[in-house]
Protein backbone atom coordinates (compact mmCIF):
# COMPACT_ATOMS: atom_id res chain seq x y z
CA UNK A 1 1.67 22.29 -31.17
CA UNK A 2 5.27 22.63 -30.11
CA UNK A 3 5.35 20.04 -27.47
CA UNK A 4 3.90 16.56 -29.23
CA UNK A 5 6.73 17.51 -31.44
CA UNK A 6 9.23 17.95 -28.82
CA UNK A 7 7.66 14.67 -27.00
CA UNK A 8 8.00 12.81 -30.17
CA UNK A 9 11.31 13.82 -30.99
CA UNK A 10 12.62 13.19 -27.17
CA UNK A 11 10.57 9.49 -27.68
CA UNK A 12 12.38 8.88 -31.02
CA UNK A 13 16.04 10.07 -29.63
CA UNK A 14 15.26 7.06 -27.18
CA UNK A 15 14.52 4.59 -29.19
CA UNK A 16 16.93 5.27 -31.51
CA UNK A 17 19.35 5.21 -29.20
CA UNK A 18 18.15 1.49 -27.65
CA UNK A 19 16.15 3.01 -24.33
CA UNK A 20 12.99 1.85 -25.57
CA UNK A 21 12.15 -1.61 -24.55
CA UNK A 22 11.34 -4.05 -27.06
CA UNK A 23 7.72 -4.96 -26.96
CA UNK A 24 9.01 -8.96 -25.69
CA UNK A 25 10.73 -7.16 -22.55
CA UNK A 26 8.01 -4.62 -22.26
CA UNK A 27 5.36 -6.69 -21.80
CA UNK A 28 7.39 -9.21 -19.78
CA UNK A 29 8.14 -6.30 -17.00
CA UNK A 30 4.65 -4.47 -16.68
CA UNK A 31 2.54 -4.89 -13.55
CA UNK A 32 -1.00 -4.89 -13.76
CA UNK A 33 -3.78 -2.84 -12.36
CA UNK A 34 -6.11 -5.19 -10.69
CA UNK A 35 -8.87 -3.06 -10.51
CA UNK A 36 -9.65 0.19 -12.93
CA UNK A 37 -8.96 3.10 -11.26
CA UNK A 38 -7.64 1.76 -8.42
CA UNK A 39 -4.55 3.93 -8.43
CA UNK A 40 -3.10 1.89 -5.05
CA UNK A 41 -2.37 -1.56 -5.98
CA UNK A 42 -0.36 -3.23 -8.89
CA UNK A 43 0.50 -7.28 -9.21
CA UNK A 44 3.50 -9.17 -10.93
CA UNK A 45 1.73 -12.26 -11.40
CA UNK A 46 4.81 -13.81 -12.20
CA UNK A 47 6.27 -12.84 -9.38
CA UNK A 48 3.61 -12.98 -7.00
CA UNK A 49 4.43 -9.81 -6.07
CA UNK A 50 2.11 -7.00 -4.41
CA UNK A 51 2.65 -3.25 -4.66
CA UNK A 52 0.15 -1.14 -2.14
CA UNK A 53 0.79 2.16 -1.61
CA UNK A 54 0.08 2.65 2.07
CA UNK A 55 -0.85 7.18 2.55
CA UNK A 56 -1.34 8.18 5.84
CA UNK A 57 -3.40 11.30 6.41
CA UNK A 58 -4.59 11.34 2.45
CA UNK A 59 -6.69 14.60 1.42
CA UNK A 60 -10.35 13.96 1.45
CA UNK A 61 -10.52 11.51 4.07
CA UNK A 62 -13.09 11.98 6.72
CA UNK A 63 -10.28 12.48 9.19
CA UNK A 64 -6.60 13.31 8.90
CA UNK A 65 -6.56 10.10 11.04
CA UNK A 66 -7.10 8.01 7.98
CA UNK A 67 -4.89 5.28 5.43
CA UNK A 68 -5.82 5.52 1.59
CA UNK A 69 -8.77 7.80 3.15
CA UNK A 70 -10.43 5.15 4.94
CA UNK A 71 -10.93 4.79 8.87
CA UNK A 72 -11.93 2.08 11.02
CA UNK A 73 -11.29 -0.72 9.03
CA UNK A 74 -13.31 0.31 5.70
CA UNK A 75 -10.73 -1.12 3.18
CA UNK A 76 -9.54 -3.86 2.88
CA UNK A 77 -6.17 -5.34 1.17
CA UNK A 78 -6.57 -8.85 0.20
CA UNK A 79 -3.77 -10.93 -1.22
CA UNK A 80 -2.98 -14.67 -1.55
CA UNK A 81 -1.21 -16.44 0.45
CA UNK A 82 2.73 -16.49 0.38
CA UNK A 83 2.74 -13.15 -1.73
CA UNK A 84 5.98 -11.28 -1.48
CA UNK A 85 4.25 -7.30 -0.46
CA UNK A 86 5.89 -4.35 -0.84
CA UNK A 87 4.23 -1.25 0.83
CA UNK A 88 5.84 1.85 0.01
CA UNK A 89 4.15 4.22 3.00
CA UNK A 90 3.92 8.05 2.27
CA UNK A 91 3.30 9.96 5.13
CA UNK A 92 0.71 13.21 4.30
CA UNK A 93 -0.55 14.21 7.26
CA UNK A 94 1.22 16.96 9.57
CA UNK A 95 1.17 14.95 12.30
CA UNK A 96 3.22 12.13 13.15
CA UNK A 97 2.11 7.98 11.64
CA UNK A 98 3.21 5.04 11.47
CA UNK A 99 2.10 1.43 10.14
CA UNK A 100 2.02 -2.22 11.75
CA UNK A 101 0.17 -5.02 10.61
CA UNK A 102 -1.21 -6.53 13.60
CA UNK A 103 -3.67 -8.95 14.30
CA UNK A 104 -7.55 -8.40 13.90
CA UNK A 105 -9.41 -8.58 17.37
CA UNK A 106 -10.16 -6.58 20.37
CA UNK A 107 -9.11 -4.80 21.90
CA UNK A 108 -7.33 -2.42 19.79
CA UNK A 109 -3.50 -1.90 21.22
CA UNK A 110 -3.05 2.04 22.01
CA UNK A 111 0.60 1.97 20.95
CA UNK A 112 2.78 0.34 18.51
CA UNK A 113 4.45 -3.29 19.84
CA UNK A 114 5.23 -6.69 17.95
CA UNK A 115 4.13 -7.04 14.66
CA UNK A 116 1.47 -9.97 13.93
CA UNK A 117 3.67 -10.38 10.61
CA UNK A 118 7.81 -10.19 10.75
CA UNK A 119 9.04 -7.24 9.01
CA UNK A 120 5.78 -5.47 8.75
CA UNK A 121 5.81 -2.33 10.11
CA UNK A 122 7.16 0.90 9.38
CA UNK A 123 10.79 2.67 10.63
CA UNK A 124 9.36 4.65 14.06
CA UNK A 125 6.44 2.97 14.59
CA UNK A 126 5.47 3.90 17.92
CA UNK A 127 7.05 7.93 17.86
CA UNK A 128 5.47 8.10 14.04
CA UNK A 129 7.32 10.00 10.81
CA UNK A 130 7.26 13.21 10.11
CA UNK A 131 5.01 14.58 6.95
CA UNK A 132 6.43 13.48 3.73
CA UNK A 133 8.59 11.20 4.93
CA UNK A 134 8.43 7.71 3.21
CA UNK A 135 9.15 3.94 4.19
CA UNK A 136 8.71 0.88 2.91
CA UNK A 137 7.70 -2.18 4.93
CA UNK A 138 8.58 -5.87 2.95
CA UNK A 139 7.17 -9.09 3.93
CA UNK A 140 5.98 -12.36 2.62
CA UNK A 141 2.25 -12.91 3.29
CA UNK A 142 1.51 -16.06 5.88
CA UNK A 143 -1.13 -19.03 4.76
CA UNK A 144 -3.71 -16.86 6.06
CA UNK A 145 -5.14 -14.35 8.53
CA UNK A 146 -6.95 -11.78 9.33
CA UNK A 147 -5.05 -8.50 10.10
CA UNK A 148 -5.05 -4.62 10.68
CA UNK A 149 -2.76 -2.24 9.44
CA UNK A 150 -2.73 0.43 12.34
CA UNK A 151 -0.98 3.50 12.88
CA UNK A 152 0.98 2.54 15.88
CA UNK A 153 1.11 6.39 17.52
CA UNK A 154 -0.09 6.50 20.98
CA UNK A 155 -4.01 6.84 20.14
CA UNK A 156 -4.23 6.99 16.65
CA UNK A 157 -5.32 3.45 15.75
CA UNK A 158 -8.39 3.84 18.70
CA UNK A 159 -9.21 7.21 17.02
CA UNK A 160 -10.16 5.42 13.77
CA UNK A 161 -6.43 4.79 12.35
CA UNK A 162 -6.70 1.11 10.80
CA UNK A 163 -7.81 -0.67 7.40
CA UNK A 164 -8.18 -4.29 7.16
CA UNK A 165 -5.25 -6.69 5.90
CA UNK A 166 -6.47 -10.31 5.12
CA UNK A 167 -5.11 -12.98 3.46
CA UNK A 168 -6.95 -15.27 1.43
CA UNK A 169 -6.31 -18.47 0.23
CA UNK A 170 -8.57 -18.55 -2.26
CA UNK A 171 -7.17 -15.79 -3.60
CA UNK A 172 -5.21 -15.88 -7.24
CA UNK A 173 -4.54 -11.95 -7.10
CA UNK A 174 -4.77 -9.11 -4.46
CA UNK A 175 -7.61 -6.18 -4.14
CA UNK A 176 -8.41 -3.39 -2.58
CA UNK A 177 -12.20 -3.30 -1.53
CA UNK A 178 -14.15 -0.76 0.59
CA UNK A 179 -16.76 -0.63 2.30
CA UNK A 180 -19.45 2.62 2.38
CA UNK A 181 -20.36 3.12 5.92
CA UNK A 182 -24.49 2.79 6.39
């Protein structure tokens, strides 16, 4: 019972002490979830701006050779065109990854190189970070286009390493869709 009353108190102290937002500027600043439960992707509608959070190696995936827990293009991250996105990469895995956004055909590069999309791709790209390590990769989405986002390590985006990145202009908000393999 102790700690509602703690949480309360600490909650009240804020307020009272002008940390709280008012409800105007509360709702004003809040992203939305476009999808329930997907725990991955927010949007500022207001600023057209997209959130992903890009893991490499996530628990549960079918390989440590996974983003999100997906391999071989099974998820997808659709936004509209001209979106400003913001992916904050974590790095879980103990080996080495990276992330480019590079085009979608065949054959699949083996190692890092230019980016199908300025400024998309993460610090090391081709050498890979080191568990835990974090970057963020900011661009502004083109027209349209069909892309991957591939771990550029030497062999990691043929093993499996790569979810689809597409840009739709029909699109009025992003998602994040899978697909089950089968």
């Amino acid at each position: 019972m102790a700690r509602p009353i703690v949480l309360a108190t600490v909650a009240g102290l804020l307020a009272a002490a002008g940390f709280a937002p008012t409800p105007a500027a509360a709702q004003a600043s809040a992203s939305v979830d476009t999808a329930a439960g997907d725990r991955f992707l927010k949007w500022e509608p207001a600023t057209k701006t997209v959130t992903f959070e890009l893991i490499a190696g996530l628990d549960g995936g079918k390989s440590p050779f996974n983003f999100n827990g997906y391999t071989d293009g099974e998820a997808n991250l659709i936004v509209p065109p001209g979106a400003a996105v913001v992916m904050n990469f974590v790095q879980k895995d103990g080996t080495p990854h990276s992330a480019e956004i590079i085009a979608d055909k065949d054959p699949m590069p083996n190692i890092a190189g230019e980016p199908a999309i300025p400024r998309a791709y993460t610090n090391k790209a081709a050498e890979g970070l080191p568990q835990e390590a974090t970057d963020v990769m900011r661009f502004t989405a083109p027209e349209s286009g069909s892309f991957r986002i591939f771990c550029g390590v030497p062999g990691h985006g043929l093993s499996g390493m790569w979810i689809r990145f597409t840009v739709d202009p029909a699109a009025k908000a992003p998602r994040f869709v899978t697909e089950q393999p089968g």
